[in-house]
Protein backbone atom coordinates (compact mmCIF):
# COMPACT_ATOMS: atom_id res chain seq x y z
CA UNK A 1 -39.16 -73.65 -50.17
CA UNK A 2 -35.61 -73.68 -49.10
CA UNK A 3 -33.59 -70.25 -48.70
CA UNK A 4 -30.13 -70.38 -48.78
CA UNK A 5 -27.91 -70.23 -45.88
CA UNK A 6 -26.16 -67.32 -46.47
CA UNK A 7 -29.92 -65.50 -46.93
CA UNK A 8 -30.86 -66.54 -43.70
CA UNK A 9 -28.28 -65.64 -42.24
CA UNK A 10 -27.76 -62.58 -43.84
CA UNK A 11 -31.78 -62.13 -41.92
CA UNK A 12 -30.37 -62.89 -39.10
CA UNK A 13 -27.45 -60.52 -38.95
CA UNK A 14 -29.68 -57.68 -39.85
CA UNK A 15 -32.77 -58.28 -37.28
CA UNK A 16 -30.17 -58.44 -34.04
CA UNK A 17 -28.49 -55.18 -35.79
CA UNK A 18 -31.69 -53.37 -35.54
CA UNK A 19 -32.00 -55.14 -31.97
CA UNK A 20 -28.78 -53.27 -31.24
CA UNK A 21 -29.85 -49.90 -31.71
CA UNK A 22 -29.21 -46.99 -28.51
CA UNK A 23 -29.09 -49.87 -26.15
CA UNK A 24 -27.85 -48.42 -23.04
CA UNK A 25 -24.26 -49.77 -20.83
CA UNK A 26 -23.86 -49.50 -17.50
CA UNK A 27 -20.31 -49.11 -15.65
CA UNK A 28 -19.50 -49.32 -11.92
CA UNK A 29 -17.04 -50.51 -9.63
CA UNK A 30 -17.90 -52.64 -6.62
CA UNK A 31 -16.75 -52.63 -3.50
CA UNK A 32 -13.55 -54.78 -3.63
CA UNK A 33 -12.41 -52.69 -6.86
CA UNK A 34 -13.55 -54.62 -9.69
CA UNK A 35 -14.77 -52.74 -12.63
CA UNK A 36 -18.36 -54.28 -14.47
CA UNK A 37 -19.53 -53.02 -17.70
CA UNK A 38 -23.15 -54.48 -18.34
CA UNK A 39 -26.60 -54.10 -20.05
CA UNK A 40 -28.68 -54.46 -16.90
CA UNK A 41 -28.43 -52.34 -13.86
CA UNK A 42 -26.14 -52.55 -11.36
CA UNK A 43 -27.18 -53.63 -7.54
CA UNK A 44 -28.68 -50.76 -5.19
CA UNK A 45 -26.17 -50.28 -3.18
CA UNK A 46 -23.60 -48.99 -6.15
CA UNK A 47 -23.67 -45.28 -5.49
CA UNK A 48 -21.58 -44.37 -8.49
CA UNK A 49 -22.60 -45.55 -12.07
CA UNK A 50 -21.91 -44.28 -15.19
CA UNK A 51 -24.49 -44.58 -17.86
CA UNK A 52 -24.24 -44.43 -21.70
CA UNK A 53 -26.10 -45.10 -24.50
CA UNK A 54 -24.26 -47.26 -27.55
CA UNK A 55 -25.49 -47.22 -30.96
CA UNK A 56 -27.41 -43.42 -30.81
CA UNK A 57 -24.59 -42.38 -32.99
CA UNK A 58 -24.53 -44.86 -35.69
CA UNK A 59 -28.00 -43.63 -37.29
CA UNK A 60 -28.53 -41.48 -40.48
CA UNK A 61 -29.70 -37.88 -39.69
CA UNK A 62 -32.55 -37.26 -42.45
CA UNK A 63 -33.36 -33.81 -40.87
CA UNK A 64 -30.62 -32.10 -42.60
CA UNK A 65 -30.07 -30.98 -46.15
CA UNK A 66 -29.65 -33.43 -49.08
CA UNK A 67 -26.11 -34.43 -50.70
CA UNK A 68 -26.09 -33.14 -53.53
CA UNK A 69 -27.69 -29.59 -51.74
CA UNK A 70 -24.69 -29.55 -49.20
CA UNK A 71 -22.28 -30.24 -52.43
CA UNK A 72 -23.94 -27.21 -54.50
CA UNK A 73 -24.13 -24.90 -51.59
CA UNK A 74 -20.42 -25.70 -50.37
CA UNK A 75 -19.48 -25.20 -54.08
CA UNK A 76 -21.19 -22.74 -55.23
CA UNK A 77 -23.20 -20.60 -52.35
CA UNK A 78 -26.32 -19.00 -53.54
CA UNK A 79 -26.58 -15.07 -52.52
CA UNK A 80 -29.78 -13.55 -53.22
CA UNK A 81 -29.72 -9.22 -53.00
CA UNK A 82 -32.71 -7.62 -52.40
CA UNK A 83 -33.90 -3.95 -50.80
CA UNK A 84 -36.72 -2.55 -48.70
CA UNK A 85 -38.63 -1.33 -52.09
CA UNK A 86 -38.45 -4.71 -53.86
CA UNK A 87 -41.58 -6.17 -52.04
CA UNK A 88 -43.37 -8.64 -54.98
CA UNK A 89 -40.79 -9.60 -56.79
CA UNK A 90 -38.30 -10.18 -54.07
CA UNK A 91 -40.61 -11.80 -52.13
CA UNK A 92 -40.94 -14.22 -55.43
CA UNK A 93 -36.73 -14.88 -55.54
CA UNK A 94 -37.55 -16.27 -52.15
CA UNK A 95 -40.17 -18.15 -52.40
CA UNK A 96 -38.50 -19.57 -55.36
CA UNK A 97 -35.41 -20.25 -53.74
CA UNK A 98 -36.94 -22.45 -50.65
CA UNK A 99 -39.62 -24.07 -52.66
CA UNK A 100 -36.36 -25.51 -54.45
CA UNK A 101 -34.72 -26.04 -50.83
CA UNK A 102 -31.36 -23.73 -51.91
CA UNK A 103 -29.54 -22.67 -48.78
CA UNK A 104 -28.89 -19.00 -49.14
CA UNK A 105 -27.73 -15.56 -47.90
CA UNK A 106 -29.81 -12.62 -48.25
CA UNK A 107 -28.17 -9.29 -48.90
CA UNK A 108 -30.33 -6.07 -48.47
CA UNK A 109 -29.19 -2.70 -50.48
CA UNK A 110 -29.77 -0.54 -47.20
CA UNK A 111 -27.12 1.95 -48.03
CA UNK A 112 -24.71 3.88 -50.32
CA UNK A 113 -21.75 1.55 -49.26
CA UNK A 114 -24.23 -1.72 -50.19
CA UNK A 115 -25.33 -0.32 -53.25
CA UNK A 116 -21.51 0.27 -54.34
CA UNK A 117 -20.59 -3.27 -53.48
CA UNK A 118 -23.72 -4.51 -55.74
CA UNK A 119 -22.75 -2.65 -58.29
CA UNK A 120 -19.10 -3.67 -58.20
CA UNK A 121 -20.34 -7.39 -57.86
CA UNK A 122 -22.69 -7.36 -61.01
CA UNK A 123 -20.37 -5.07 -62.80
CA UNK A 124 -23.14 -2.93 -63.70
CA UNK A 125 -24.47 0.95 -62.52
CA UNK A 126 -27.79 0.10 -62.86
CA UNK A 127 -29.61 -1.66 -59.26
CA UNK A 128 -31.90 -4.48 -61.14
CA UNK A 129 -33.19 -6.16 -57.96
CA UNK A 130 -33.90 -8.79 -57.11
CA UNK A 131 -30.48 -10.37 -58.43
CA UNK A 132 -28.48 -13.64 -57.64
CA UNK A 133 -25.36 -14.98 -57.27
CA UNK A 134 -24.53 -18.98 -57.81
CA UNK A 135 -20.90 -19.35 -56.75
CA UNK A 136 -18.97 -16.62 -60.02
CA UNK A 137 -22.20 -16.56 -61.99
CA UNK A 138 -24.03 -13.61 -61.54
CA UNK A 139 -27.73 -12.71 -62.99
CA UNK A 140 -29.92 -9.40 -62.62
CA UNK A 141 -33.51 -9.63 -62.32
CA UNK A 142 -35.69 -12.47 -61.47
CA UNK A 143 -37.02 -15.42 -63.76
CA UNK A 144 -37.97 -18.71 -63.28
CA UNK A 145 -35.99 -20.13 -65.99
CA UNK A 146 -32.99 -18.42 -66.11
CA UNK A 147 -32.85 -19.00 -62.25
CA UNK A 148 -33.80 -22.65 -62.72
CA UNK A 149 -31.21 -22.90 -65.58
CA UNK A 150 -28.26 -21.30 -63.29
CA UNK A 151 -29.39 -23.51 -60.41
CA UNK A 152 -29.09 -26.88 -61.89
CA UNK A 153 -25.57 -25.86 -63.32
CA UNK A 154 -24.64 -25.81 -60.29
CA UNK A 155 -25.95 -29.22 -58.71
CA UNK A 156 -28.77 -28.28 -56.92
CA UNK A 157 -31.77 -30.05 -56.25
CA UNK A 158 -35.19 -29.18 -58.28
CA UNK A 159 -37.16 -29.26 -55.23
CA UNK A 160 -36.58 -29.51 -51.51
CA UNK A 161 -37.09 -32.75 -49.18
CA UNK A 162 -40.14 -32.00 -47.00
CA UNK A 163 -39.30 -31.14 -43.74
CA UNK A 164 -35.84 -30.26 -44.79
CA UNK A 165 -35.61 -26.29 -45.22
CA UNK A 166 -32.42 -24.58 -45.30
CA UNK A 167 -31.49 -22.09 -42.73
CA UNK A 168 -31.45 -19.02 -44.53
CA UNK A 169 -29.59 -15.86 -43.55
CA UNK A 170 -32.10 -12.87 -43.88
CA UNK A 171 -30.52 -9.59 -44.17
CA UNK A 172 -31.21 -7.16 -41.41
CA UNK A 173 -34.32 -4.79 -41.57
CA UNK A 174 -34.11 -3.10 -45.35
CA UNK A 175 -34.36 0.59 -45.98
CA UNK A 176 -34.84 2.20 -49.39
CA UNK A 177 -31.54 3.19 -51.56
CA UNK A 178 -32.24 5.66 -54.05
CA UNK A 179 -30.18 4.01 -57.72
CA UNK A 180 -27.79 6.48 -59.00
């Protein structure tokens, strides 16, 4: 079977790309002056080479967060409030929350002043923890659905990449605040 030209050499192209890859380049001068730039080492007696790796920066980095997770979270950031006394059910919003692989910030109720600021957030006198924010949209209480529903408005994914978890931003140690 013949293969086109342009196939094989569209082969070609690619296998010496790969080839390629974090080679390393060497740069030294030599004694009369002249500057070399190679892919081998340079003789023993160069005392001064300079070293550097071509390529290392031209791969994909797969460790981090998906596309369309950096889009939501830059869009619409997810803030998930929570207090000392919410242990089950908070613990729940969080599990939820990474199990989907949504980047977010936790803020504890640990005082007066934080309970204000929830309550001026939600709009509401009541503190229904655990509650979330998704960029303007704002919900009280926790629910699969509604949380699901609220999360895919906003773009992000249904589940997370393995190995890619978000970097969360836990709240500092919680203590109880008494709802007015």
């Amino acid at each position: 079977m013949k293969l086109p030209l342009y196939v094989l050499s569209t082969l070609a192209v690619l296998m010496f790309s790969t080839l390629t890859v974090a080679q390393t380049a060497y740069r030294w001068v030599d004694k009369s002056g002249k500057v070399h730039y190679s892919d081998q080492p340079p003789p023993q007696d160069i005392k001064k080479v300079e070293q550097r790796r071509i390529g290392a920066g031209n791969r994909i980095d797969t460790a981090g967060l998906p596309f369309e997770t950096q889009k939501a979270a830059k869009d619409f950031p997810v803030t998930l409030y929570t207090a000392a006394d919410c242990t089950v059910e908070c613990q729940n919003a969080r599990e939820f929350l990474n199990k989907r692989g949504v980047p977010f910030r936790e803020s504890a109720i640990n005082s007066p002043d934080d309970a204000a600021a929830y309550r001026k957030t939600f709009g509401n006198d009541k503190l229904f923890l655990p509650s979330i924010t998704v960029g303007s949209q704002k919900m009280q209480g926790y629910s699969d659905e509604r949380w699901n529903s609220l999360l895919d408005d906003a773009g992000y994914a249904r589940s997370a990449i393995p190995g890619s978890m978000p970097k969360n931003v836990a709240p500092a140690e919680a203590a109880p605040v008494k709802a007015n």
